[in-house]
PDB file of N, CA and C in Angstrom:
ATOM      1  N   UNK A   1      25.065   2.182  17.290  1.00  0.00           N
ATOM      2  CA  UNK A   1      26.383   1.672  17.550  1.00  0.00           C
ATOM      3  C   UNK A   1      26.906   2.187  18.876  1.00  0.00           C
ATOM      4  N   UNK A   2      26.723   3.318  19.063  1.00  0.00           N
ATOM      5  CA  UNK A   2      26.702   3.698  20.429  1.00  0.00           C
ATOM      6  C   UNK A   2      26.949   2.946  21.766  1.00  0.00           C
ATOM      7  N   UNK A   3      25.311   2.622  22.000  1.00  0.00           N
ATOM      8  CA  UNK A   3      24.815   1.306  22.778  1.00  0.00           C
ATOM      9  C   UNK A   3      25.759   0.005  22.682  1.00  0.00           C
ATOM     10  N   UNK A   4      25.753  -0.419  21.694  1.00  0.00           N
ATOM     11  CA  UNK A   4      26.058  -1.628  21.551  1.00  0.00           C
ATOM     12  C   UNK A   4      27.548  -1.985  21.237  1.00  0.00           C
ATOM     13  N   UNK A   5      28.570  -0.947  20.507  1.00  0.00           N
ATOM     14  CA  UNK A   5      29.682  -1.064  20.782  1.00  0.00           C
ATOM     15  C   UNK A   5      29.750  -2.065  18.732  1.00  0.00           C
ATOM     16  N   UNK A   6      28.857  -2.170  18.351  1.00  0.00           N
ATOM     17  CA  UNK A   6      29.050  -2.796  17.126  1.00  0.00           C
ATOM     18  C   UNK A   6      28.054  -2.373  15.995  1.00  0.00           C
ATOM     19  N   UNK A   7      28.174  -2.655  15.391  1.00  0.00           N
ATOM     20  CA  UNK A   7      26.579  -2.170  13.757  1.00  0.00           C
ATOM     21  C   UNK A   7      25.775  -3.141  13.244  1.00  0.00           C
ATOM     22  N   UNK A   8      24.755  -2.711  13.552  1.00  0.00           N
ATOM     23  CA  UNK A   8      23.502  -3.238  13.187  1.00  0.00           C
ATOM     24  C   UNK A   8      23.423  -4.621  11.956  1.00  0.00           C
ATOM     25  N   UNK A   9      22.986  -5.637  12.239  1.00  0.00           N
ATOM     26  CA  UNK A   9      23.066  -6.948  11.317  1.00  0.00           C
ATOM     27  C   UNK A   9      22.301  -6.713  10.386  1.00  0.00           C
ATOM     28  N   UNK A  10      22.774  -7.432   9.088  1.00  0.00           N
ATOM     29  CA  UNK A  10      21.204  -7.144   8.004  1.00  0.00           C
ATOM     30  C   UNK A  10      19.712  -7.469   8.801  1.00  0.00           C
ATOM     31  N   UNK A  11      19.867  -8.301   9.629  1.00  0.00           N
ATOM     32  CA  UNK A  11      18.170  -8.802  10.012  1.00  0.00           C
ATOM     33  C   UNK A  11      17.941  -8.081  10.671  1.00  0.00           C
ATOM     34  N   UNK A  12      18.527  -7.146  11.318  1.00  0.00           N
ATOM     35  CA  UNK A  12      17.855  -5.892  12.596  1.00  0.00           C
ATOM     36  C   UNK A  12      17.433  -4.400  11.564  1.00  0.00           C
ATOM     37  N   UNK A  13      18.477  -4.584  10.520  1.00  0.00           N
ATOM     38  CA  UNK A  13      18.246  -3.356   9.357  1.00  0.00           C
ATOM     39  C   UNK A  13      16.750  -3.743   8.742  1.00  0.00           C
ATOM     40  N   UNK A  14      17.055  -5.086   8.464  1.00  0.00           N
ATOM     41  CA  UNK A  14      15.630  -5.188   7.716  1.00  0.00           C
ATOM     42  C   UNK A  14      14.510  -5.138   8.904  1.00  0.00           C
ATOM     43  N   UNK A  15      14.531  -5.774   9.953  1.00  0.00           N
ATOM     44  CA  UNK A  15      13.284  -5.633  10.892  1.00  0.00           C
ATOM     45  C   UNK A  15      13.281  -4.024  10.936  1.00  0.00           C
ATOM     46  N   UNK A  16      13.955  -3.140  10.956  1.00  0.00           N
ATOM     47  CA  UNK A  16      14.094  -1.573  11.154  1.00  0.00           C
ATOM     48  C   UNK A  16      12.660  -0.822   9.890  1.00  0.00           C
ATOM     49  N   UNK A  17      13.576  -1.129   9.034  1.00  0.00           N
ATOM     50  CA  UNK A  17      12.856  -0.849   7.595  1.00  0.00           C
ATOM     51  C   UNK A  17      11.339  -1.509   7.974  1.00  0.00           C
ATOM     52  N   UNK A  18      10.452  -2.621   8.082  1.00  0.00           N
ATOM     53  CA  UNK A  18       9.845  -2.841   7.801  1.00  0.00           C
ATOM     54  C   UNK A  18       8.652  -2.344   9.007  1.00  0.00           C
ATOM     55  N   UNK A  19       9.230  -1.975  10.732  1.00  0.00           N
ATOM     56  CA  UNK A  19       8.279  -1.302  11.314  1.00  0.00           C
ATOM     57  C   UNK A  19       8.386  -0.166  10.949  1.00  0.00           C
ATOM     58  N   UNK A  20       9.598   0.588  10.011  1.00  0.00           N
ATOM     59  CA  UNK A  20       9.150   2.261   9.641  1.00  0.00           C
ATOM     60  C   UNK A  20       8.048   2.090   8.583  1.00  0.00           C
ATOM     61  N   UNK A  21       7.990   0.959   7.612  1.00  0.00           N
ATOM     62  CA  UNK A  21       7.286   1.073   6.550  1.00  0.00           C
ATOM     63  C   UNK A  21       5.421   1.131   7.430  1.00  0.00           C
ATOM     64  N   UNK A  22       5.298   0.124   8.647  1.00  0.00           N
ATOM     65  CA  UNK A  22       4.439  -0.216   9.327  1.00  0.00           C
ATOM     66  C   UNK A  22       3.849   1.481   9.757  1.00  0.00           C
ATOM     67  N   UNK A  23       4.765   1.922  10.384  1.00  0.00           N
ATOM     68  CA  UNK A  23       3.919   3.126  11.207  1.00  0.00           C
ATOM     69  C   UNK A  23       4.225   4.188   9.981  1.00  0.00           C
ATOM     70  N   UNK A  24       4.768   4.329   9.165  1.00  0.00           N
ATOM     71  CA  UNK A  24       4.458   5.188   7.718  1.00  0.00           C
ATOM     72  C   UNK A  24       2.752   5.101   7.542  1.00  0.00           C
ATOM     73  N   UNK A  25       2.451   3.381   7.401  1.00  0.00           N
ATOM     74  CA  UNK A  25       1.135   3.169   6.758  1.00  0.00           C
ATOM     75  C   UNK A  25       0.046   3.184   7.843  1.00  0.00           C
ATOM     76  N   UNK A  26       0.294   3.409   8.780  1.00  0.00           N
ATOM     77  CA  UNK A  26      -0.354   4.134  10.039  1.00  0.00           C
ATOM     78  C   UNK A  26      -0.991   5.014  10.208  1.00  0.00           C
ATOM     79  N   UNK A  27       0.131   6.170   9.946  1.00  0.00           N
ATOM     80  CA  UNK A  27       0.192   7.609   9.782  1.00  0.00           C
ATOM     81  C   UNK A  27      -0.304   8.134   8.626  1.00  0.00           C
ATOM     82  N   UNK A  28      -0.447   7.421   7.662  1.00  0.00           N
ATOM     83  CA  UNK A  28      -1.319   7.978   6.177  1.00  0.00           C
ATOM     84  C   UNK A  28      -2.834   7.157   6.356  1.00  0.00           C
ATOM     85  N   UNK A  29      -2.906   5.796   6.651  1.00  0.00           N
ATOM     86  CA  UNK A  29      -4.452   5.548   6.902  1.00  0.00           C
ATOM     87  C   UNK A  29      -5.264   6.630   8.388  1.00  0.00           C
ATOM     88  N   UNK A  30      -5.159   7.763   8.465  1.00  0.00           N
ATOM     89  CA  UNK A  30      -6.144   8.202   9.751  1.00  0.00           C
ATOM     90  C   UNK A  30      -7.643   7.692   9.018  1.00  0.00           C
ATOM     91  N   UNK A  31      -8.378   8.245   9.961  1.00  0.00           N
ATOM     92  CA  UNK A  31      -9.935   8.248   9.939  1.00  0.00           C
ATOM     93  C   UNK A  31     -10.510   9.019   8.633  1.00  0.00           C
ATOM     94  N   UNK A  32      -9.850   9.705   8.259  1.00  0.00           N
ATOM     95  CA  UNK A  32     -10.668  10.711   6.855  1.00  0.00           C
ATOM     96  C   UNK A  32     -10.139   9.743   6.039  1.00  0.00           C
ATOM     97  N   UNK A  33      -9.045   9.637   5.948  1.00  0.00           N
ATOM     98  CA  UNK A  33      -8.647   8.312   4.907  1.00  0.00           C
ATOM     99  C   UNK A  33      -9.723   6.999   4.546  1.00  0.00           C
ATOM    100  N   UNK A  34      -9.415   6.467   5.646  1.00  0.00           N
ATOM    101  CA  UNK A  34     -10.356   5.447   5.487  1.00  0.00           C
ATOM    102  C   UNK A  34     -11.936   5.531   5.447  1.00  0.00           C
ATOM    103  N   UNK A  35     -12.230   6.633   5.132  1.00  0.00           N
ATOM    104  CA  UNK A  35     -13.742   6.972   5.095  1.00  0.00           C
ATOM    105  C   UNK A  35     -14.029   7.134   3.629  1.00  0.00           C
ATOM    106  N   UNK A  36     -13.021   8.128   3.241  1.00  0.00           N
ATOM    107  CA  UNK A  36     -12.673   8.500   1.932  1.00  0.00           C
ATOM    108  C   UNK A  36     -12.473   6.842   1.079  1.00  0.00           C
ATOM    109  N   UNK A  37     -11.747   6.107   1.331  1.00  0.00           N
ATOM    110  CA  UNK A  37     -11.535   4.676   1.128  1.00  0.00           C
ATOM    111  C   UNK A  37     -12.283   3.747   0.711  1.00  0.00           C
ATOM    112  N   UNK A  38     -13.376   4.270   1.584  1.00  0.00           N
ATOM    113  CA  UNK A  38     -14.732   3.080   2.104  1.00  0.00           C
ATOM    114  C   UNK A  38     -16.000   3.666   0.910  1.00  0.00           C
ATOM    115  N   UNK A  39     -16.472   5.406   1.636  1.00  0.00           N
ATOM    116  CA  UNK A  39     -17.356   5.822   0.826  1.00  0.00           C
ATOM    117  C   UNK A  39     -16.922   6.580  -0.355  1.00  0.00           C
ATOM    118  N   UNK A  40     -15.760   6.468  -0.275  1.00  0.00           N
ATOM    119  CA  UNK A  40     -15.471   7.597  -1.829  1.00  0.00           C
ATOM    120  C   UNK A  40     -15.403   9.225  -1.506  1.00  0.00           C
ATOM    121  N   UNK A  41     -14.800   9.838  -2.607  1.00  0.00           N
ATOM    122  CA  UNK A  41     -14.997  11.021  -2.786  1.00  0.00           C
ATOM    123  C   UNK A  41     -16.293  11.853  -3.483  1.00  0.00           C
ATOM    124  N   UNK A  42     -16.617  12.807  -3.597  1.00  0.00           N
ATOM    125  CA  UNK A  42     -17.628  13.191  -4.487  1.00  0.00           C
ATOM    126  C   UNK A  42     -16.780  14.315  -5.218  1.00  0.00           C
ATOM    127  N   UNK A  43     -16.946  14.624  -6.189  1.00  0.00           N
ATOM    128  CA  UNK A  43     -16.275  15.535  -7.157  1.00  0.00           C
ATOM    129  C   UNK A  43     -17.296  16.142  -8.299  1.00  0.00           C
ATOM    130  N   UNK A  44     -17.190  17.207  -8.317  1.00  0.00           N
ATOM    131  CA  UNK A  44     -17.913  17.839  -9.565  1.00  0.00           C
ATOM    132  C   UNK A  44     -17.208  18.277 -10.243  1.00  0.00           C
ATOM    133  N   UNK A  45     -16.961  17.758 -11.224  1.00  0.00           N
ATOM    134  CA  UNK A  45     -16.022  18.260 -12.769  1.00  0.00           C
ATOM    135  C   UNK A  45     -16.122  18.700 -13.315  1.00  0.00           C
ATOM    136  N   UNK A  46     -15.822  19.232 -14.670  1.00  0.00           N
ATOM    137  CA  UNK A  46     -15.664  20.652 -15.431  1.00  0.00           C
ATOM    138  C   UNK A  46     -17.225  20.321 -15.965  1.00  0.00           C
ATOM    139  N   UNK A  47     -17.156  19.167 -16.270  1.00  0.00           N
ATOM    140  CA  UNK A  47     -18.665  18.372 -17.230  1.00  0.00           C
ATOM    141  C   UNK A  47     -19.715  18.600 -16.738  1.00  0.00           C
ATOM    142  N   UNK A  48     -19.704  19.000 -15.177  1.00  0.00           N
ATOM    143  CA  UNK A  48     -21.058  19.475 -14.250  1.00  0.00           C
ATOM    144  C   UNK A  48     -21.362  18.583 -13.780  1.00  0.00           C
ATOM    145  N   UNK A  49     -20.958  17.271 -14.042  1.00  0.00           N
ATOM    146  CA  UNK A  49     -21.335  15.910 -13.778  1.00  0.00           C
ATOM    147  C   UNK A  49     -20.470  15.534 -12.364  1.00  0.00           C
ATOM    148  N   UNK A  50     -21.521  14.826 -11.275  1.00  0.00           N
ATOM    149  CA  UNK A  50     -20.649  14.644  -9.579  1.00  0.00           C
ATOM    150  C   UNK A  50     -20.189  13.438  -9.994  1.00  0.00           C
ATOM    151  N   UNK A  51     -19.350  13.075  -9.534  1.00  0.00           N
ATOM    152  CA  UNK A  51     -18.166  11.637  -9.677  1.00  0.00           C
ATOM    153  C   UNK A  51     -17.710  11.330  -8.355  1.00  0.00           C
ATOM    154  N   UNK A  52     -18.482   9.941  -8.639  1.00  0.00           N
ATOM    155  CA  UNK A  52     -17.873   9.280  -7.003  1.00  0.00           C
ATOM    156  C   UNK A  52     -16.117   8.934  -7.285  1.00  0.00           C
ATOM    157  N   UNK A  53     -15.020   9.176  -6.285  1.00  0.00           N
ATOM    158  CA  UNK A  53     -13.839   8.680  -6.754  1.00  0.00           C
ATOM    159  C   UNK A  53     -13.259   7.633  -5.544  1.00  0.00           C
ATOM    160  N   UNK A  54     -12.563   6.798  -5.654  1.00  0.00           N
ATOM    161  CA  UNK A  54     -12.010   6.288  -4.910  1.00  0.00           C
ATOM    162  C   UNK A  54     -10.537   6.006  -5.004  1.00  0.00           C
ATOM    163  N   UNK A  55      -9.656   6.487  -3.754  1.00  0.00           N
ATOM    164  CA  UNK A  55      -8.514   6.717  -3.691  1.00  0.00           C
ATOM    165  C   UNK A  55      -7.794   4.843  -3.689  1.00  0.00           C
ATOM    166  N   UNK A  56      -6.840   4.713  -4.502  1.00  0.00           N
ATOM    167  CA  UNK A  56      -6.185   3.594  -4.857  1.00  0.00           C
ATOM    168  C   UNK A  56      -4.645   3.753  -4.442  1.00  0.00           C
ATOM    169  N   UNK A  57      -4.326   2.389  -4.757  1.00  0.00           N
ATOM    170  CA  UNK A  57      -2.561   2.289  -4.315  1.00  0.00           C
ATOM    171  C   UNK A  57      -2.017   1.287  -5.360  1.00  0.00           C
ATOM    172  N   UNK A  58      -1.003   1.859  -5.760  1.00  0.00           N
ATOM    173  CA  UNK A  58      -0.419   1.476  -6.578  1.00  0.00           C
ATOM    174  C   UNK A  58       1.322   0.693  -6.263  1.00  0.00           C
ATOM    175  N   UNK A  59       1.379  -0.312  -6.709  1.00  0.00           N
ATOM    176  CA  UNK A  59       2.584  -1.324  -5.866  1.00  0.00           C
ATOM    177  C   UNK A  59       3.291  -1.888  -6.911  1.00  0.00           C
ATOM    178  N   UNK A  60       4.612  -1.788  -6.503  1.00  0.00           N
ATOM    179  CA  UNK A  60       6.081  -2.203  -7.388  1.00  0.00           C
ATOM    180  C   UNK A  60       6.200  -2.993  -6.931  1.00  0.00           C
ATOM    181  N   UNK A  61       6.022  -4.553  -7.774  1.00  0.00           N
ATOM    182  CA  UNK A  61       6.011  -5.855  -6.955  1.00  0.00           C
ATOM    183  C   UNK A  61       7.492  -6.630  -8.034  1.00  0.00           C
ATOM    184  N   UNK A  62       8.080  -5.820  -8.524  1.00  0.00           N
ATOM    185  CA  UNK A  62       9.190  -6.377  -9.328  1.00  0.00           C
ATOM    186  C   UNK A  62      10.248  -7.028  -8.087  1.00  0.00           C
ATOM    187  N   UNK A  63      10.263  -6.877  -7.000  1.00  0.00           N
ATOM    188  CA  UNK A  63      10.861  -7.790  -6.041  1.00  0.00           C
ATOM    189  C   UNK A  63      10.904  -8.589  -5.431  1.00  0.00           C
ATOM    190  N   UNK A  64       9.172  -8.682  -5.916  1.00  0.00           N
ATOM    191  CA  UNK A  64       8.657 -10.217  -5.749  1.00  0.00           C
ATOM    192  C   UNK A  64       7.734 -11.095  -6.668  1.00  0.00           C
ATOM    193  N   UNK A  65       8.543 -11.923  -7.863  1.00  0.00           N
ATOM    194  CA  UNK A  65       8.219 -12.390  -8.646  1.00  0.00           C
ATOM    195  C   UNK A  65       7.009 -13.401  -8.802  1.00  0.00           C
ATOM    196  N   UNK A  66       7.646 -14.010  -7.932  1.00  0.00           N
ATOM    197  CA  UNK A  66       6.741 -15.299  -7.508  1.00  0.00           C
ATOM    198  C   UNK A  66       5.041 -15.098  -6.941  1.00  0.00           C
ATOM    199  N   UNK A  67       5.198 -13.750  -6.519  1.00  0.00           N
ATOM    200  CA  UNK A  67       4.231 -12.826  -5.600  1.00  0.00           C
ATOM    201  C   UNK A  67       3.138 -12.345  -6.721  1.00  0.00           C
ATOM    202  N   UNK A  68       3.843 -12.049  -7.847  1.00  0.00           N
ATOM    203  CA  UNK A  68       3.299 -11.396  -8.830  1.00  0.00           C
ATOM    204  C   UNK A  68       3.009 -12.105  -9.405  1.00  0.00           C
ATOM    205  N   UNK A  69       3.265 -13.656 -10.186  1.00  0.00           N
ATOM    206  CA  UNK A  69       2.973 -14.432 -11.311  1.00  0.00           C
ATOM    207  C   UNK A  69       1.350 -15.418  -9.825  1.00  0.00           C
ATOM    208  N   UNK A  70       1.280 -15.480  -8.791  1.00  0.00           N
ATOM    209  CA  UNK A  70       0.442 -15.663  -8.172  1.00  0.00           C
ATOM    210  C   UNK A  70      -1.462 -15.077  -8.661  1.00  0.00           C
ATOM    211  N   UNK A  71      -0.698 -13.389  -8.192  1.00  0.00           N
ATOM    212  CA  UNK A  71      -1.798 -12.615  -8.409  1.00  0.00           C
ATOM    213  C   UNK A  71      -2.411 -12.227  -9.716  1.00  0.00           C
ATOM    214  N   UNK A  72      -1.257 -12.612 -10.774  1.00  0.00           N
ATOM    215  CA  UNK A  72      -2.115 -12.803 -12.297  1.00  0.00           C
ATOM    216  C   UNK A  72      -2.451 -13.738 -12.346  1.00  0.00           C
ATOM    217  N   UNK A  73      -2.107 -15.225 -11.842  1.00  0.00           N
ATOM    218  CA  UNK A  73      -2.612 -16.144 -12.108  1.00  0.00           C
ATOM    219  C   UNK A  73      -4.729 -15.906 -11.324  1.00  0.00           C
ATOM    220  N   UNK A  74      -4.690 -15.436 -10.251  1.00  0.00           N
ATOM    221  CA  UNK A  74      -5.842 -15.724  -9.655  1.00  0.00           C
ATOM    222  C   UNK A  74      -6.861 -14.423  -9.984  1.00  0.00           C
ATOM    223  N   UNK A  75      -5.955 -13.487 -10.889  1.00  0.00           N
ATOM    224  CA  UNK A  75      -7.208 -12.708 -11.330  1.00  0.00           C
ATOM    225  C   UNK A  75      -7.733 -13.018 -12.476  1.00  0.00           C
ATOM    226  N   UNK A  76      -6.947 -13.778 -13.183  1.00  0.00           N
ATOM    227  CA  UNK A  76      -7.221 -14.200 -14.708  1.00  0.00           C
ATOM    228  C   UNK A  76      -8.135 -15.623 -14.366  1.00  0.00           C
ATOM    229  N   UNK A  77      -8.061 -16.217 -12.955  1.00  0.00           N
ATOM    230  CA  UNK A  77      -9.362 -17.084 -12.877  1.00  0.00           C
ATOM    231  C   UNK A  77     -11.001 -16.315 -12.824  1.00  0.00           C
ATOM    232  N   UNK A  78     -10.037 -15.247 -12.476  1.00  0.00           N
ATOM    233  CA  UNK A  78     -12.023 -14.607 -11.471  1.00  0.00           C
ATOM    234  C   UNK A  78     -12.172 -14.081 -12.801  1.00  0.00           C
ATOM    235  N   UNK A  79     -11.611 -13.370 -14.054  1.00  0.00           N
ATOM    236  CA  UNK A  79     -12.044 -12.929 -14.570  1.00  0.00           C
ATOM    237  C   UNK A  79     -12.534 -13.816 -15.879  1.00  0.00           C
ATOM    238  N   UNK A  80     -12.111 -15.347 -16.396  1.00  0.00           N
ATOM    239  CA  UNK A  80     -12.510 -16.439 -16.962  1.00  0.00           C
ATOM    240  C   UNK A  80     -13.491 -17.332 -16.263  1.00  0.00           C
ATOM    241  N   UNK A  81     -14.146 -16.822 -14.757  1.00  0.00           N
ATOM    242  CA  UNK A  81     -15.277 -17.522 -14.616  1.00  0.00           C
ATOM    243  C   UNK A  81     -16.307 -16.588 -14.663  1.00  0.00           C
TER     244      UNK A  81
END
């Protein structure tokens, strides 16, 4: 507000939000990440037994409905053929 003498419009708030969300997911994919990603972890567990693991993401799509009734629809194809 400074600069500009007025406050920020919803569409500049939301463009705001969505390059922080951008370089957030930047800054957490480095190079060990995505290696880890690709080839997995190795883990040896209490069982003695090594376990490949692979790191996942988990997503709150309750804000986008339409988004969501999509992606059940097209996994419930792959998984009925």
């Amino acid at each position: 507000m400074e600069h500009f003498n007025k406050p920020a419009t919803a569409t500049i708030l939301t463009h705001l939000r969505r390059e922080l969300a951008q370089a957030i997911w930047m800054f957490l994919m480095d190079d060990n990440f995505m290696h880890a990603y690709i080839h997995g972890l190795l883990f040896q567990l209490v069982d003695g037994l090594l376990r490949l693991c692979f790191p996942q993401f988990l997503t709150y799509a309750a804000d986008y409905p339409e988004k969501s009734v999509i992606i059940s629809l097209c996994m419930e194809n792959i998984f009925l053929t």
